[in-house]
Protein backbone atom coordinates (compact mmCIF):
# COMPACT_ATOMS: atom_id res chain seq x y z
CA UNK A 1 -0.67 -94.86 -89.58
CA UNK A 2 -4.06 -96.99 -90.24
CA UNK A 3 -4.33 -99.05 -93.41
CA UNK A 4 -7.47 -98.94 -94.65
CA UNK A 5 -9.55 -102.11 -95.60
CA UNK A 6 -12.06 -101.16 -98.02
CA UNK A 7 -14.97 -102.64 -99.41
CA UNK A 8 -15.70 -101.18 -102.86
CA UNK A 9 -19.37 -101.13 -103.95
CA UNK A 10 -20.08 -99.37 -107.15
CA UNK A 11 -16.31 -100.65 -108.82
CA UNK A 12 -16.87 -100.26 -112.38
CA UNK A 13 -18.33 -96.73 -112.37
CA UNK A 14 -16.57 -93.41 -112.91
CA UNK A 15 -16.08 -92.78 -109.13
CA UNK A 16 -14.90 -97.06 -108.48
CA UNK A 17 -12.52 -96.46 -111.29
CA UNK A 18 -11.28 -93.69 -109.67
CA UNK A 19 -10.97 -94.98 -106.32
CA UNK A 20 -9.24 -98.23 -107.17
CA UNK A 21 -6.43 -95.85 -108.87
CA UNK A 22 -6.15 -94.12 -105.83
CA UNK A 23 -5.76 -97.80 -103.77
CA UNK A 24 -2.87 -98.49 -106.35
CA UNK A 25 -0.78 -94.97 -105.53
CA UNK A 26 -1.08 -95.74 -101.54
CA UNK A 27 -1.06 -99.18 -100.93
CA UNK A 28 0.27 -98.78 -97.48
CA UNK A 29 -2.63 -96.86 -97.02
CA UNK A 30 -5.17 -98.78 -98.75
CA UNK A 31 -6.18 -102.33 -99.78
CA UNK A 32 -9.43 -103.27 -101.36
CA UNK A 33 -10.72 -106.09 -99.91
CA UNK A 34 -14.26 -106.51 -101.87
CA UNK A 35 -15.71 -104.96 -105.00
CA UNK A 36 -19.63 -104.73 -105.83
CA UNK A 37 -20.86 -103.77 -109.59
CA UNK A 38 -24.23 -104.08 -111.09
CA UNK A 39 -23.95 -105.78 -114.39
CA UNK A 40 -20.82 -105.31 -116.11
CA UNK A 41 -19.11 -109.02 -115.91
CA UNK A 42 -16.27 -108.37 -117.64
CA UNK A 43 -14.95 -104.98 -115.40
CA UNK A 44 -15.55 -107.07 -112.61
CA UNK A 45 -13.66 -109.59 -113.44
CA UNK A 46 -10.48 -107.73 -114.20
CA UNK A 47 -10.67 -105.48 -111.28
CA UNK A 48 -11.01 -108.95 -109.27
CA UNK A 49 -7.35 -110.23 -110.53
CA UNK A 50 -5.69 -106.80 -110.30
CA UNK A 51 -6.93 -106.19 -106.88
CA UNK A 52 -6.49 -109.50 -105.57
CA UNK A 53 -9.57 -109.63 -103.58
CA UNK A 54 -11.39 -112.82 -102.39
CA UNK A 55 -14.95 -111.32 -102.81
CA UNK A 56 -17.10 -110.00 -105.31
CA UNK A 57 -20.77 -108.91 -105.45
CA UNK A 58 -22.70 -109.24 -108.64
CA UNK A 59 -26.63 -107.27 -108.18
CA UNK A 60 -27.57 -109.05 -111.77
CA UNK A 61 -28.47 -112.28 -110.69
CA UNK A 62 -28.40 -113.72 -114.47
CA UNK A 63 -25.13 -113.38 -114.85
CA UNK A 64 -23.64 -115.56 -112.17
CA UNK A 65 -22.51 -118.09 -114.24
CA UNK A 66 -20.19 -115.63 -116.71
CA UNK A 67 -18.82 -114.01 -113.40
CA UNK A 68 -17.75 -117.41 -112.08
CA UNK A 69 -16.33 -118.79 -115.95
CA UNK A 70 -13.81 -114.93 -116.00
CA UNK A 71 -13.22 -114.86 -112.21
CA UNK A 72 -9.65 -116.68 -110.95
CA UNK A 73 -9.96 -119.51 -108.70
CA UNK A 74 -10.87 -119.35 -104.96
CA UNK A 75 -13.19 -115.80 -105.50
CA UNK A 76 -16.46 -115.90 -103.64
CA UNK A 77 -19.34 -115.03 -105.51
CA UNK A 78 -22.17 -112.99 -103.35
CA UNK A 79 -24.99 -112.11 -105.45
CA UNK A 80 -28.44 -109.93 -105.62
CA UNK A 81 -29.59 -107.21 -102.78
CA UNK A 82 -28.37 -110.22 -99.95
CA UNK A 83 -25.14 -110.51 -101.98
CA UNK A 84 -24.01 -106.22 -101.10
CA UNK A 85 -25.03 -106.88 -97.70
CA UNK A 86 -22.78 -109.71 -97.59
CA UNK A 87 -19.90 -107.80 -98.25
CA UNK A 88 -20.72 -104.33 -97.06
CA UNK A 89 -20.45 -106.54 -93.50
CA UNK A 90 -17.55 -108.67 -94.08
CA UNK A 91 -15.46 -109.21 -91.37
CA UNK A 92 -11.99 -107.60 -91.64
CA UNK A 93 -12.75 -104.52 -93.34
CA UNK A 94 -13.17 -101.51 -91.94
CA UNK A 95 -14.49 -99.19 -94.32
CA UNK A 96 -17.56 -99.43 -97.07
CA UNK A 97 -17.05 -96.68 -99.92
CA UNK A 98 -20.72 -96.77 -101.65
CA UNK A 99 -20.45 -95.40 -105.04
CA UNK A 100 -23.63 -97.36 -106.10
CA UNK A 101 -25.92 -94.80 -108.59
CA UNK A 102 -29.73 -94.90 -107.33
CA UNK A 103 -31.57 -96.50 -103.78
CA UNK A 104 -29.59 -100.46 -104.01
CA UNK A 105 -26.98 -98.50 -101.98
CA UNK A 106 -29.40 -97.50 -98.65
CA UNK A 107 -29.72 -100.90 -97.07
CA UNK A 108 -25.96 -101.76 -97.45
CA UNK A 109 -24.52 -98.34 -96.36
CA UNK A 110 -26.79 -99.01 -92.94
CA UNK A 111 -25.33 -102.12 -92.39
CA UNK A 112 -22.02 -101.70 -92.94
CA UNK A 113 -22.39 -98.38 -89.99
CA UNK A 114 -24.52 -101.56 -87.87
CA UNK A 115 -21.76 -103.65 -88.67
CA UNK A 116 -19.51 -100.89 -86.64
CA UNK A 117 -18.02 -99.96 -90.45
CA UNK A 118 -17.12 -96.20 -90.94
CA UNK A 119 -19.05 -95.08 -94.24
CA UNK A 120 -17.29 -93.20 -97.29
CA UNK A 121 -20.14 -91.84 -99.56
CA UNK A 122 -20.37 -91.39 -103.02
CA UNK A 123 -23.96 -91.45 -103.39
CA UNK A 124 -26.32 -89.26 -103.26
CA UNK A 125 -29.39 -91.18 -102.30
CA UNK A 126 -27.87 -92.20 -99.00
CA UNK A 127 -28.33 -89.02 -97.87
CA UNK A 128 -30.47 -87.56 -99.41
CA UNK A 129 -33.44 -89.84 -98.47
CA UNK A 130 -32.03 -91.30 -95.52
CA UNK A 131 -29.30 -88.88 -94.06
CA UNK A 132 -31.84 -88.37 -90.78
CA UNK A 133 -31.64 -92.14 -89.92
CA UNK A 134 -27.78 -92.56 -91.35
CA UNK A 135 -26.52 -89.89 -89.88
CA UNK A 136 -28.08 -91.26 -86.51
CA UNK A 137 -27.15 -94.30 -86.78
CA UNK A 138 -23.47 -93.30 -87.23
CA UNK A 139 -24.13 -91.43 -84.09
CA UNK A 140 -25.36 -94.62 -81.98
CA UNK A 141 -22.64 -96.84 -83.41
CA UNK A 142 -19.65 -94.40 -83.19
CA UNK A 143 -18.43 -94.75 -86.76
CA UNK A 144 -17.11 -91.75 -89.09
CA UNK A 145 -19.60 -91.24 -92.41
CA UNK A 146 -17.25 -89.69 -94.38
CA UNK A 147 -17.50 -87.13 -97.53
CA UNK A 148 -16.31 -88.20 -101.12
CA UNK A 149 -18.22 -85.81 -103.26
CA UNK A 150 -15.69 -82.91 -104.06
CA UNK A 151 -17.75 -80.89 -102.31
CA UNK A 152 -18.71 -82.13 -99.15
CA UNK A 153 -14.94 -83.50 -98.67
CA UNK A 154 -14.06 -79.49 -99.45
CA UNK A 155 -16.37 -78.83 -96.89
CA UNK A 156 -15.14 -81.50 -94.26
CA UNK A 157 -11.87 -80.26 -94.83
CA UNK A 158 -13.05 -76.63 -94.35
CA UNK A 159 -14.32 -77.70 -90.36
CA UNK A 160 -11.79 -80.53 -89.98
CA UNK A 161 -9.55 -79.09 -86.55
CA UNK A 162 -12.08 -76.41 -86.18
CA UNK A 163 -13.07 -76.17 -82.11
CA UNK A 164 -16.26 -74.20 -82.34
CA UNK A 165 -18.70 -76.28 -83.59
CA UNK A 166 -21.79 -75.20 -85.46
CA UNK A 167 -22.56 -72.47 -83.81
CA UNK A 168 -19.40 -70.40 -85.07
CA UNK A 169 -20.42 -71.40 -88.93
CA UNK A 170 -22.03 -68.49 -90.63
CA UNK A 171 -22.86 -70.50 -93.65
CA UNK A 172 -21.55 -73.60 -96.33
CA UNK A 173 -21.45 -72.61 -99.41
CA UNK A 174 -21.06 -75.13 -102.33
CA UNK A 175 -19.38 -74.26 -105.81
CA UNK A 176 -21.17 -75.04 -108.65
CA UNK A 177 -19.82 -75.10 -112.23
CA UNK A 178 -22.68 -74.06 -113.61
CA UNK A 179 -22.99 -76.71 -116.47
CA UNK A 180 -23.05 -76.04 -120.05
CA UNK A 181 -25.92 -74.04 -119.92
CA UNK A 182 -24.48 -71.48 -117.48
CA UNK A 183 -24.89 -68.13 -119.96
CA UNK A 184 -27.58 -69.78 -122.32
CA UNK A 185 -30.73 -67.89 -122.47
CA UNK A 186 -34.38 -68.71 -120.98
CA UNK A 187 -35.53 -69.22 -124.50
CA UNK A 188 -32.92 -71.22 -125.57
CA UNK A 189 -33.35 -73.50 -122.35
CA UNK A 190 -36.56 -75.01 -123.90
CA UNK A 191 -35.22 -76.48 -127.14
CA UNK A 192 -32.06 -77.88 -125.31
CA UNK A 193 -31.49 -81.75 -126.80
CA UNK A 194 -29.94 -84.78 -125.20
CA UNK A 195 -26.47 -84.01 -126.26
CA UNK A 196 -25.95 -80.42 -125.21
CA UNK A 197 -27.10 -81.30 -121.76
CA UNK A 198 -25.01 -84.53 -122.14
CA UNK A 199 -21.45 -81.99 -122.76
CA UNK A 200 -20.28 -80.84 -119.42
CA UNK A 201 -17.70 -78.09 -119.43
CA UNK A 202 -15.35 -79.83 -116.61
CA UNK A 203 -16.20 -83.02 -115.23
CA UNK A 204 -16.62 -86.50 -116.92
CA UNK A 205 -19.53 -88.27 -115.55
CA UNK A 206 -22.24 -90.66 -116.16
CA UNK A 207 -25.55 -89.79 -117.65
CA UNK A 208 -28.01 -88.93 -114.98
CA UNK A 209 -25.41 -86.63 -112.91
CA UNK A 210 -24.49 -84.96 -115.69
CA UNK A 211 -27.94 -84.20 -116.87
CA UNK A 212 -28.26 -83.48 -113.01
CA UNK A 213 -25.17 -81.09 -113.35
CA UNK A 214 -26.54 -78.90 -116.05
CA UNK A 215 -30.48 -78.23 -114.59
CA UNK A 216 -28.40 -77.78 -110.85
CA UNK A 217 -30.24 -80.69 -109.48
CA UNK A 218 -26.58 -82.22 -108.45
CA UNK A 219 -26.35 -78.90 -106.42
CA UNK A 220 -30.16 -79.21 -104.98
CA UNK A 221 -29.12 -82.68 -103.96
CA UNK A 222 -25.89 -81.48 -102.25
CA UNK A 223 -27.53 -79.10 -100.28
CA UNK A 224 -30.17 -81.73 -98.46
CA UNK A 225 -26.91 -83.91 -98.50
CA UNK A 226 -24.78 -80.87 -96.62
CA UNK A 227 -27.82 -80.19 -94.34
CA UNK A 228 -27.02 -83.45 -92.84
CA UNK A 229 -23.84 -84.67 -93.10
CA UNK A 230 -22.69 -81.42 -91.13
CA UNK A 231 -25.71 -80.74 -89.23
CA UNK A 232 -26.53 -77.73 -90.79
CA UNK A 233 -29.95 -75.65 -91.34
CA UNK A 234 -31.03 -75.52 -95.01
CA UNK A 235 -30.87 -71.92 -94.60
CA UNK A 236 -27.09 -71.55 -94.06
CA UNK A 237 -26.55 -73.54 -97.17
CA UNK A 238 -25.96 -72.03 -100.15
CA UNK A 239 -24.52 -72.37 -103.84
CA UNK A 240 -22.47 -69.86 -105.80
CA UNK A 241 -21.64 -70.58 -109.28
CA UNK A 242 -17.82 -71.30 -109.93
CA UNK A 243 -16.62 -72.52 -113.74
CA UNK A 244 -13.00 -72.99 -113.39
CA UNK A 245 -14.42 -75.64 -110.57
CA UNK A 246 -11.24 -75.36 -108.57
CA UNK A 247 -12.56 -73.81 -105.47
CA UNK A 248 -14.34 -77.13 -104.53
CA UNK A 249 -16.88 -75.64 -101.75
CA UNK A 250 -16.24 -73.21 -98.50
CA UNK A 251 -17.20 -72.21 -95.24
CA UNK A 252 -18.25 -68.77 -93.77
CA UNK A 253 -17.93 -68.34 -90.36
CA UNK A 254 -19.33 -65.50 -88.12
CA UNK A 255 -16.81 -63.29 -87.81
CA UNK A 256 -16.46 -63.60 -91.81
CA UNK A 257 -13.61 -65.33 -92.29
CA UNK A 258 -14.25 -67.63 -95.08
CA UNK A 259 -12.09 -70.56 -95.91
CA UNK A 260 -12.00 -72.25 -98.98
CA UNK A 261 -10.43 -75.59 -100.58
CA UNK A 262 -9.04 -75.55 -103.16
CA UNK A 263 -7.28 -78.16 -106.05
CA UNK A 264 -7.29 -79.59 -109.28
CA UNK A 265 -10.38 -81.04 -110.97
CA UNK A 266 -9.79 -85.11 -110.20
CA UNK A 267 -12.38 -86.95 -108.10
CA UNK A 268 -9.34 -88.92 -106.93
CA UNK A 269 -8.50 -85.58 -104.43
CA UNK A 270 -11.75 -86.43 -102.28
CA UNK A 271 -11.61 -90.31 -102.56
CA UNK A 272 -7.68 -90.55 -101.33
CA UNK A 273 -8.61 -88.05 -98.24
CA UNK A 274 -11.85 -89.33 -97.00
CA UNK A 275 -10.05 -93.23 -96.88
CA UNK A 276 -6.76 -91.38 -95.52
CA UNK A 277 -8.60 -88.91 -92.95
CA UNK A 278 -7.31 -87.40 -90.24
CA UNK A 279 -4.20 -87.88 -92.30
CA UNK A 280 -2.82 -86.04 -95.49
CA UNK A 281 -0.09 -88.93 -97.64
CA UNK A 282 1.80 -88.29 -100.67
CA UNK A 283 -0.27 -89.97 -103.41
CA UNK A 284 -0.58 -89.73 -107.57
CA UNK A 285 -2.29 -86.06 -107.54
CA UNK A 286 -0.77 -83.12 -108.64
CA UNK A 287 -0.61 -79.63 -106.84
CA UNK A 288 -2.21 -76.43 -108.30
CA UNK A 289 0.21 -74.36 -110.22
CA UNK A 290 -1.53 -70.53 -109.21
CA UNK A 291 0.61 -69.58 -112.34
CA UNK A 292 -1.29 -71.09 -114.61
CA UNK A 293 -4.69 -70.04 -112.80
CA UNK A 294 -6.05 -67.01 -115.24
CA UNK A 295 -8.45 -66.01 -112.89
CA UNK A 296 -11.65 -67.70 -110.93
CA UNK A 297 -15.12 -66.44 -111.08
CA UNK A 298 -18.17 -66.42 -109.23
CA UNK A 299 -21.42 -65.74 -109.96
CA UNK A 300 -25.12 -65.85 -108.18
CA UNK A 301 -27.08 -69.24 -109.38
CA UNK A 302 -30.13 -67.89 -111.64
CA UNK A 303 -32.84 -69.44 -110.17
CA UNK A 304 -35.46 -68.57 -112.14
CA UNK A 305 -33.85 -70.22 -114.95
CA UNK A 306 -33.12 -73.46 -112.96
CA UNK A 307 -35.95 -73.93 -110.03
CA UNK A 308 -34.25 -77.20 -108.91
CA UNK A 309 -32.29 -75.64 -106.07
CA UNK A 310 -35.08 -73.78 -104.69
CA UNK A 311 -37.27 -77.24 -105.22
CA UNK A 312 -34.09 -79.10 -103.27
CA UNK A 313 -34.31 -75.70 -100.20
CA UNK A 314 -37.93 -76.57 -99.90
CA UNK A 315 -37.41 -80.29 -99.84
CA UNK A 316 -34.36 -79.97 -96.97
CA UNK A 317 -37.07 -77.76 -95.17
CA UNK A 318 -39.85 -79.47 -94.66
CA UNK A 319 -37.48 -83.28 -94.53
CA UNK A 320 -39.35 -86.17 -93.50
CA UNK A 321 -39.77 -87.99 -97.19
CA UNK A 322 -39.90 -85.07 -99.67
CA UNK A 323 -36.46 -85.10 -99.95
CA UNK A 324 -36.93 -88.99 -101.39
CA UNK A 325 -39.92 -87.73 -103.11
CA UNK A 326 -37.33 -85.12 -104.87
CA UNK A 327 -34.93 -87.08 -105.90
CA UNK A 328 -37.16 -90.17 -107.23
CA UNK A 329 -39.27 -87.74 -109.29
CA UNK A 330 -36.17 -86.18 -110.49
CA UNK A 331 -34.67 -89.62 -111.68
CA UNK A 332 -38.26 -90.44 -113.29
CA UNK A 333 -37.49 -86.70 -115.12
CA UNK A 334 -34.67 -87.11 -116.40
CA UNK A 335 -35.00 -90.53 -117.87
CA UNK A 336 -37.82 -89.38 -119.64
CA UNK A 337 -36.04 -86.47 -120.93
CA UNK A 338 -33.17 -88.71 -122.10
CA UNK A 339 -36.26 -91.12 -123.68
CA UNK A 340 -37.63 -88.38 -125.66
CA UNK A 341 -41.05 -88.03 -123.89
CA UNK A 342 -40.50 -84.49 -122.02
CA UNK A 343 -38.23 -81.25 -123.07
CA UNK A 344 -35.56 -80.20 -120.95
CA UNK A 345 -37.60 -77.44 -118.57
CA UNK A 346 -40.04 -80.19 -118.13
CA UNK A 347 -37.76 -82.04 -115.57
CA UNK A 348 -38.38 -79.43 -113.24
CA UNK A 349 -41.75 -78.98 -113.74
CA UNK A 350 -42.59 -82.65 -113.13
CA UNK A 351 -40.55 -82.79 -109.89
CA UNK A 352 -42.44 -79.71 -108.49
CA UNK A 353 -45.61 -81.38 -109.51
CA UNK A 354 -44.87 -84.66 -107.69
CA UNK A 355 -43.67 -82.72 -104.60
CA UNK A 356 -47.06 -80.46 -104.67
CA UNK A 357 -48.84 -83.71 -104.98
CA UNK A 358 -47.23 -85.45 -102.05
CA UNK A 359 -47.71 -85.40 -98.03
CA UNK A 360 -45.17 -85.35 -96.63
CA UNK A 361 -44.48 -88.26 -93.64
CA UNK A 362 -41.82 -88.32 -90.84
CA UNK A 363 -38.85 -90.63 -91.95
CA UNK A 364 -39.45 -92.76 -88.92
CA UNK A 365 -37.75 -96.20 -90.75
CA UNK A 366 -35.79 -97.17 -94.29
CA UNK A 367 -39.09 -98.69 -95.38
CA UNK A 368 -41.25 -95.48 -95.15
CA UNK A 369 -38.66 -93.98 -97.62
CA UNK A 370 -38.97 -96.44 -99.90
CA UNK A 371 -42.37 -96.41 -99.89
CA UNK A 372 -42.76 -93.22 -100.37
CA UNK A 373 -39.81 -92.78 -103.45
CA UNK A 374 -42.00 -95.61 -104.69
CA UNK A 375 -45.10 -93.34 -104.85
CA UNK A 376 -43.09 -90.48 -105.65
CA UNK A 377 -42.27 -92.96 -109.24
CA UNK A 378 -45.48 -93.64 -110.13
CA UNK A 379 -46.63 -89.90 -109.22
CA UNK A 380 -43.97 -88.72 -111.50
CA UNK A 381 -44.83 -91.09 -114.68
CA UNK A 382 -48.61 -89.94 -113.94
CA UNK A 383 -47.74 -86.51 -114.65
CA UNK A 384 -45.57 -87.44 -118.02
CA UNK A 385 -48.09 -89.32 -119.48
């Protein structure tokens, strides 16, 4: 059985946290051997003397000097955009799980795969803008880029052993809880505030997915993430709605068989198989008790009421750099919803305005993505001012 040397970028977030527990319950499995965080000194620190590690990666320059007074002895400092190249390359490890919120994580997560490093992804933006030119670059290099969303590792699962290839799949379909604002009316949709949208029903999350969660843009991104991490059309992806969130995504295939994976809601599930793949180990996690399962629903997504999934169908369509252009104008959105400056239907609105606005390119390199979630920025804070 492979032990798995991991570089850790994105430590001190929700899904870092969660994957450094998992490292603790299989350490014959797992050993972190590098940990990247934005800002926060003093999480970074502390994860540095529990783990052990000899590297850390600090993207706020400015605070070099109060990383280096909490960190112990003999831990290298790599710092800035050059600093989580640095360590998504080091020598010795053999994975890079990128849990880094926003673009910072594109030009690492390529060179850890040029690097010959298989990829575990936790964000969205990697493949979202760039999953054309990841997922090819996997290709060229022979490395694994492996799921840890809940419900692309559902899916993974779903094909994992399966012979037939793409052209047996009938369709992926992606759970969705539905968010907070599942049965709330069309009226009541415009006066929704900051903290209603901030109170999701299952999952504990940072801001901007959760806001994401509740208008279904976390699902829109999933599905131009799905189309290609599995190499699937956008028009055999679809969502279904699914509270209890314990069906975590499935597959349809075309004789109609559909199978489905299943667990408890703990983003520690995805993290411990992606790292442990093509093997299943004992870890911390506890089974599903079907006793205590009242019953699990499904419903259609109402997508009049939330546009972003047929904004994100259009978007995996067409590819090239709308897909960027989505999800930068959606980011714009929503921090101007959480500033005050636009109501809660507006996010949507602006997004479809900045993808109207835009023409659409072939994503021939890393830089014409940028430059064009760049444009899609300034597009987007045109249209809210």
């Amino acid at each position: 059985m492979q032990k798995r040397k991991v570089v850790l970028l994105g430590s001190t977030g929700s899904i870092g946290t969660s994957t450094l527990k998992v490292a603790k319950e299989i350490p014959d499995r797992m050993e972190i051997v590098a940990l990247a965080a934005n800002s926060s000194v003093v999480d970074l620190a502390r994860q540095a003397k529990e783990t052990g590690v000899k590297h850390v990666a600090l993207y706020d320059v400015s605070k070099e000097s109060e990383l280096r007074a909490a960190l112990p002895e003999g831990v290298q400092i790599h710092l800035g955009p050059e600093g989580l190249l640095e360590v998504a390359t080091l020598a010795g490890a053999d994975m890079v799980l990128v849990a880094i919120v926003g673009t910072a994580g594109l030009h690492p997560a390529l060179a850890a795969i040029e690097a010959g490093k298989d990829l575990a992804v936790a964000s969205k933006e990697i493949l979202v803008m760039a999953g054309e030119l990841v997922m090819a670059a996997a290709e060229r290099k022979g490395v694994n880029v492996l799921p840890v969303d809940s419900e692309h590792n559902a899916i993974f699962q779903c094909l994992n052993g399966h012979q037939g290839g793409e052209r047996e799949v009938s369709r992926l379909i992606l759970t969705a809880s539905g968010g907070p604002f599942r049965q709330t009316s069309a009226e009541e949709l415009k006066h929704v505030t900051l903290a209603q949208a901030l109170k999701h029903p299952t999952w504990e999350m940072g801001r901007k997915i959760t806001i994401d969660s509740s208008t279904l843009f976390n699902k829109g991104l999933e599905m131009i993430e799905a189309r290609w991490l599995f190499g699937i059309e956008m028009e055999r992806i679809d969502v279904i709605v699914h509270p209890q969130s314990i069906v975590h995504s499935m597959v349809e295939y075309i004789d109609g068989s559909v199978l489905a994976q299943m667990s408890n809601t703990d983003m520690c599930f995805p993290i411990q198989y992606a790292v442990t793949w093509p093997d299943r180990v004992v870890g911390g996690l506890s089974p599903l008790d079907f006793a205590q399962l009242a019953k699990l629903e499904f419903e259609a997504p109402r997508y009049e009421d939330f546009p972003a999934l047929q904004l994100a169908r259009r978007a995996g369509e067409e590819g090239g750099t709308l897909p960027a252009v989505f999800n930068a104008a959606n980011e714009v959105a929503v921090d101007a919803f959480c500033d005050g400056l636009i109501g809660y239907l507006d996010i949507a609105d602006v997004v479809g305005k900045v993808m109207d606005a835009h023409c659409t390119l072939q994503a021939a390199d890393l830089e014409t993505l940028i430059s064009a979630d760049l444009d899609a920025r300034h597009s987007a804070h045109g249209f809210i001012q």
